[in-house]
PDB file of N, CA and C in Angstrom:
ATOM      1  N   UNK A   1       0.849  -1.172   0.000  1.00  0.00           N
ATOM      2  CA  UNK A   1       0.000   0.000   0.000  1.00  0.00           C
ATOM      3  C   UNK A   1       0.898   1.239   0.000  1.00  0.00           C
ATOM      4  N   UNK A   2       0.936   1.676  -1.168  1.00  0.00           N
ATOM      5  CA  UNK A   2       1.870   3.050  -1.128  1.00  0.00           C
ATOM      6  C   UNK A   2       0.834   4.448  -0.855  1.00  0.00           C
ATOM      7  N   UNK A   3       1.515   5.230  -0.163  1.00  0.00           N
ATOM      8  CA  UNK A   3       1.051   6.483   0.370  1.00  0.00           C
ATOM      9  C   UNK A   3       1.355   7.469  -0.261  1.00  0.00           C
ATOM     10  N   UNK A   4       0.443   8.532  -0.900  1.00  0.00           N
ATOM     11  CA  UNK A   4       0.637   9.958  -1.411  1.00  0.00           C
ATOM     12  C   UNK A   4       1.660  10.797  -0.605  1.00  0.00           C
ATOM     13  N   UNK A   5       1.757  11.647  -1.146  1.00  0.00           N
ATOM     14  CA  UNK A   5       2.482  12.516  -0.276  1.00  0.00           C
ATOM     15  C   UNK A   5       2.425  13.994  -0.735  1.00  0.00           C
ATOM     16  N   UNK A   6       1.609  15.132  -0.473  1.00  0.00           N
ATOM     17  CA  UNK A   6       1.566  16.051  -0.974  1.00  0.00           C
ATOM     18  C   UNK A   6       1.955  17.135  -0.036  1.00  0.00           C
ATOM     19  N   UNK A   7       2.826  18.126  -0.891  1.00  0.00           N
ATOM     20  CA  UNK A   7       4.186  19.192  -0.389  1.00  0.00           C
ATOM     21  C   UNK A   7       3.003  20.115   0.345  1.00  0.00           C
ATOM     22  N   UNK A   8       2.745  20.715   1.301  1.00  0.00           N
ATOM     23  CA  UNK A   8       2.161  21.533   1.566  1.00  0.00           C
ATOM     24  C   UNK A   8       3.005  23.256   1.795  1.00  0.00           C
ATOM     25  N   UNK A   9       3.863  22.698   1.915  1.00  0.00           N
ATOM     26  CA  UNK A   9       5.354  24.293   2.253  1.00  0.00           C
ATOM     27  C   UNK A   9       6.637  23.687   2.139  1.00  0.00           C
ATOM     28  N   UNK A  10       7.106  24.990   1.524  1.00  0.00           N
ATOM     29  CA  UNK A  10       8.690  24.945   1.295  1.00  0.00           C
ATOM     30  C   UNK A  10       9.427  26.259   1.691  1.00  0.00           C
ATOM     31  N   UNK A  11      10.363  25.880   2.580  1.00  0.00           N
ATOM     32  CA  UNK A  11      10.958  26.801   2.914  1.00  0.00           C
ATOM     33  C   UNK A  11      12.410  26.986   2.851  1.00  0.00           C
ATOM     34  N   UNK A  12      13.313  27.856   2.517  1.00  0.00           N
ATOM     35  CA  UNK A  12      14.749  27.810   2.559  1.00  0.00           C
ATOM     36  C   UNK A  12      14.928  28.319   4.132  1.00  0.00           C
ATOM     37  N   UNK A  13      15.822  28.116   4.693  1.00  0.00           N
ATOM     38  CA  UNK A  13      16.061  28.273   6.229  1.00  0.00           C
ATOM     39  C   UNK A  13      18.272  28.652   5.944  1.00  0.00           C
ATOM     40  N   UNK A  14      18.573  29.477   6.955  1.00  0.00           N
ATOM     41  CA  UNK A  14      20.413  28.942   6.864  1.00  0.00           C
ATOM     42  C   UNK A  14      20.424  27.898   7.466  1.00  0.00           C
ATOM     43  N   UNK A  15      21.528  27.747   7.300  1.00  0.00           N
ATOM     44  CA  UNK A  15      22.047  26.335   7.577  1.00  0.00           C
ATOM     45  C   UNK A  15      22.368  26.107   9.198  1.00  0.00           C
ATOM     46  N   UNK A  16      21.983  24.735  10.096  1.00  0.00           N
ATOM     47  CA  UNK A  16      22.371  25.055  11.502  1.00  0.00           C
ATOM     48  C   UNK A  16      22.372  23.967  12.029  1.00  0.00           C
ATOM     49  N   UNK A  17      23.781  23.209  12.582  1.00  0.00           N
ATOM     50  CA  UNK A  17      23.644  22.004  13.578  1.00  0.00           C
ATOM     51  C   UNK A  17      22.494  21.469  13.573  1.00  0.00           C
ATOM     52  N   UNK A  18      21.649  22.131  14.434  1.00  0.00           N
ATOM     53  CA  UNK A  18      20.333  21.626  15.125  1.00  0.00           C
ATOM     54  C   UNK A  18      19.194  21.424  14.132  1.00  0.00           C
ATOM     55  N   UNK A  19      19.771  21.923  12.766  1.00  0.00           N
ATOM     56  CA  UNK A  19      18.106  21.564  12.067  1.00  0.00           C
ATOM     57  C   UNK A  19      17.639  19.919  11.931  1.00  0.00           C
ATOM     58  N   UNK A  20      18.783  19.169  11.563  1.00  0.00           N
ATOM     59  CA  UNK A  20      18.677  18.593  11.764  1.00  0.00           C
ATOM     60  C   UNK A  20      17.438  17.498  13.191  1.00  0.00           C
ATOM     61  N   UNK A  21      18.309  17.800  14.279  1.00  0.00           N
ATOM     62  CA  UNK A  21      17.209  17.295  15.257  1.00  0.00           C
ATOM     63  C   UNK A  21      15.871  18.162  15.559  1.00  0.00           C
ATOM     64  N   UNK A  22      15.692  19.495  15.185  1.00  0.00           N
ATOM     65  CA  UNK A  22      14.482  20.394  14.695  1.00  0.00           C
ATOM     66  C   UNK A  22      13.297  19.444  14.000  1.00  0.00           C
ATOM     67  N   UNK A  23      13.867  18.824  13.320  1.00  0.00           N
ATOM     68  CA  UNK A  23      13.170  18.088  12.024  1.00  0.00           C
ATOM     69  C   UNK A  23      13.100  16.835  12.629  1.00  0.00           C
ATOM     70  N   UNK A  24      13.800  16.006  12.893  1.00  0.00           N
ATOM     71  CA  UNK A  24      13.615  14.807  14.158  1.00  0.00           C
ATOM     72  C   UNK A  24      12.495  14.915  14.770  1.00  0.00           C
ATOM     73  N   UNK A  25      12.506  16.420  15.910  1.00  0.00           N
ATOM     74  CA  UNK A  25      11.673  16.640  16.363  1.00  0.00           C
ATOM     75  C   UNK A  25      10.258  16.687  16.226  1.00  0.00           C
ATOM     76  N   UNK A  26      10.083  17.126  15.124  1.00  0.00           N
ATOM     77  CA  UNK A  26       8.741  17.594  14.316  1.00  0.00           C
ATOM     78  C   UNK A  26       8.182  16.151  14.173  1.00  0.00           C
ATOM     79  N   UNK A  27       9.116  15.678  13.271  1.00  0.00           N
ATOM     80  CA  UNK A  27       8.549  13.902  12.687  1.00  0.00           C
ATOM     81  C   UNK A  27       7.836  13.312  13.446  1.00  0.00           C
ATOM     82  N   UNK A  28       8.920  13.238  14.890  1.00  0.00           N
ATOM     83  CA  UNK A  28       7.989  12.420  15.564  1.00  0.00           C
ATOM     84  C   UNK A  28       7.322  13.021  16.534  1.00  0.00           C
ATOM     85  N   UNK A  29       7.014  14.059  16.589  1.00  0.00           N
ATOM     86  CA  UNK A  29       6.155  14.808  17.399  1.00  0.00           C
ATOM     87  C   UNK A  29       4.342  14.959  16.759  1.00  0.00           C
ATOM     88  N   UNK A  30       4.591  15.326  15.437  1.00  0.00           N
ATOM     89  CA  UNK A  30       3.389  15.266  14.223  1.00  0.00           C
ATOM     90  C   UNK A  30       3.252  14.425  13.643  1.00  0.00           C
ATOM     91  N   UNK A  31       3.729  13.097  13.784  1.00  0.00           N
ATOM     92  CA  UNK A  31       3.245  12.092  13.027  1.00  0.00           C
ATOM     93  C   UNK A  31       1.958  11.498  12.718  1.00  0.00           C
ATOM     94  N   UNK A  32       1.320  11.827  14.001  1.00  0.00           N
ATOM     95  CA  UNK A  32       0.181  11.419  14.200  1.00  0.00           C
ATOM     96  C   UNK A  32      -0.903  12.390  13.602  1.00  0.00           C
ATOM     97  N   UNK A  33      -0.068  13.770  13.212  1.00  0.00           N
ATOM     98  CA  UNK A  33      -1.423  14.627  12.439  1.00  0.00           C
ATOM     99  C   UNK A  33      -0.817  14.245  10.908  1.00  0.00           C
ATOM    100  N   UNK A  34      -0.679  13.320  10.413  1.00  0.00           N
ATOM    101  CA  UNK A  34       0.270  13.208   9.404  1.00  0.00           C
ATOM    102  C   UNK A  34       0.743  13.756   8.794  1.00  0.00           C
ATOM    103  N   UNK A  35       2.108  14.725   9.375  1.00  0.00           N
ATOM    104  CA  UNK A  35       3.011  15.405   8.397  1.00  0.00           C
ATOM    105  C   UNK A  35       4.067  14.746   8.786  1.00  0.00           C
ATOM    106  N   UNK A  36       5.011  15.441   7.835  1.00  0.00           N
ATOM    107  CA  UNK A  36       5.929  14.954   7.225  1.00  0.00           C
ATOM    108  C   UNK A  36       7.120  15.943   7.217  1.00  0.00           C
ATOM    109  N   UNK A  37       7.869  16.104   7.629  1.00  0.00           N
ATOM    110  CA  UNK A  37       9.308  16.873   7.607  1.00  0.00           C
ATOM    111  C   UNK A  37      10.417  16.511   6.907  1.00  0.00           C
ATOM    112  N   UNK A  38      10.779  17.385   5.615  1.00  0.00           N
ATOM    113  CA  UNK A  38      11.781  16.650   5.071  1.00  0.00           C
ATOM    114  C   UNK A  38      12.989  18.047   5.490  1.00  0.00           C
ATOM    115  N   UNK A  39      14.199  17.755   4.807  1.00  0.00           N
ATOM    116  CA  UNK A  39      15.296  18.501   5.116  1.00  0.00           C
ATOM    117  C   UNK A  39      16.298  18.277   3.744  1.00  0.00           C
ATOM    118  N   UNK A  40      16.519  19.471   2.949  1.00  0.00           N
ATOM    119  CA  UNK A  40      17.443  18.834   1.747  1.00  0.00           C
ATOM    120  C   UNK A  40      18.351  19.915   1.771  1.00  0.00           C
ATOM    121  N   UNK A  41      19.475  19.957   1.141  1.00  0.00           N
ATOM    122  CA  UNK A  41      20.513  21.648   0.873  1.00  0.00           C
ATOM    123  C   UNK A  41      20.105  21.956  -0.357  1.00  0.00           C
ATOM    124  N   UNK A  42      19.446  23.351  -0.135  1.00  0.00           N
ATOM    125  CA  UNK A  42      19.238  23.975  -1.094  1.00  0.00           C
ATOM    126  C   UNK A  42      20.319  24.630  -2.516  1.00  0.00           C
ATOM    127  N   UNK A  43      20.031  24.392  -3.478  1.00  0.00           N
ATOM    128  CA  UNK A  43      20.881  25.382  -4.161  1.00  0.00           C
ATOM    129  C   UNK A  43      22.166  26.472  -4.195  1.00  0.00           C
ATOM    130  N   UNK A  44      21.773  27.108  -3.185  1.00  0.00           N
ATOM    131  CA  UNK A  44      21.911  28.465  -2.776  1.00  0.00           C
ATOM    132  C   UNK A  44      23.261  28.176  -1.339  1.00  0.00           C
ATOM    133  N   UNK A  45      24.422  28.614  -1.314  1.00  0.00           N
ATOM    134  CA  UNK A  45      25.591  28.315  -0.939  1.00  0.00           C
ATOM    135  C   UNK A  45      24.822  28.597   0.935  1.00  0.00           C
ATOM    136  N   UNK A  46      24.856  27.977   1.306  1.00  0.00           N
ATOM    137  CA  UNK A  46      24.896  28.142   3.090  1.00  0.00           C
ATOM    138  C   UNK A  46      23.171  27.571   3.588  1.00  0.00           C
ATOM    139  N   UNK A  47      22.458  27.244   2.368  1.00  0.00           N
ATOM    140  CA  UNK A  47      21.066  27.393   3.072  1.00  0.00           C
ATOM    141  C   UNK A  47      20.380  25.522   3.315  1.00  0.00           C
ATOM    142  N   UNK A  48      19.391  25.558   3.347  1.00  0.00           N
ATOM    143  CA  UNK A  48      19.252  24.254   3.280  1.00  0.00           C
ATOM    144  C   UNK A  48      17.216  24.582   2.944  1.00  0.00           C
ATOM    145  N   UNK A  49      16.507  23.426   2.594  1.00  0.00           N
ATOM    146  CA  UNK A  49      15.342  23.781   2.540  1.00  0.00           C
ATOM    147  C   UNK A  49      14.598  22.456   3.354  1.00  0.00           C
ATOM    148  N   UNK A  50      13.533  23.021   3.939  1.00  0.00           N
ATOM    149  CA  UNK A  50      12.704  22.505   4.896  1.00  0.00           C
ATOM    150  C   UNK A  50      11.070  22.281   3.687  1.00  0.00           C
ATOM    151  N   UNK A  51      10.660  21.271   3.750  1.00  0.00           N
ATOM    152  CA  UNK A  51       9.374  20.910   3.490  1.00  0.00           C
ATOM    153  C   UNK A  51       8.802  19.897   4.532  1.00  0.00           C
ATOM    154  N   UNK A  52       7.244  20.625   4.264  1.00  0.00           N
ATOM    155  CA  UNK A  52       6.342  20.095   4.627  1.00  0.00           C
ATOM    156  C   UNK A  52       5.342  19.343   3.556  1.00  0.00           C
ATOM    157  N   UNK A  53       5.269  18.042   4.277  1.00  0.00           N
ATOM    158  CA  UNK A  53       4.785  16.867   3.923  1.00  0.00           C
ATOM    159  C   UNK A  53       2.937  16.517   4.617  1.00  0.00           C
ATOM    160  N   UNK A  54       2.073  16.391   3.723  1.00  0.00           N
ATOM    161  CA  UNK A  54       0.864  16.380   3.980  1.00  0.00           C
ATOM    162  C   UNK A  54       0.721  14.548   3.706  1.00  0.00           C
ATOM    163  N   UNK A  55       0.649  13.367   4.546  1.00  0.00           N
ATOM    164  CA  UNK A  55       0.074  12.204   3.521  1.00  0.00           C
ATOM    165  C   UNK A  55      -0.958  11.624   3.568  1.00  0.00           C
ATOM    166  N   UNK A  56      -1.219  11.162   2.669  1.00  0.00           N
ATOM    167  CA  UNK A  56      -2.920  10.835   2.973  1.00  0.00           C
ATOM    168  C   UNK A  56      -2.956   9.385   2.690  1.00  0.00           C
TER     169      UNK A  56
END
């Protein structure tokens, strides 16, 4: 059974140790309203981008 997954926000953020466990945090804190926290490096020299994950 594969699950949708639709982007609800995207955000560029700088870059910081802790986003990492920020995003940890979130996952398993909201899992249960089902979102989704992703974390990728953006483009753009120092930044990184944060999405939000809607799944249904």
């Amino acid at each position: 059974m594969d699950r949708e997954h639709a982007i609800i926000a995207i955000q560029e953020v700088d870059a910081s140790p802790d986003l990492y466990l920020l995003i940890d945090f979130l996952n398993r804190t909201l899992k249960h309203k089902e979102l989704i926290f992703g974390l990728s490096k953006a483009s753009t020299e120092g930044k990184y981008r944060v999405t939000v994950y809607k799944t249904e």
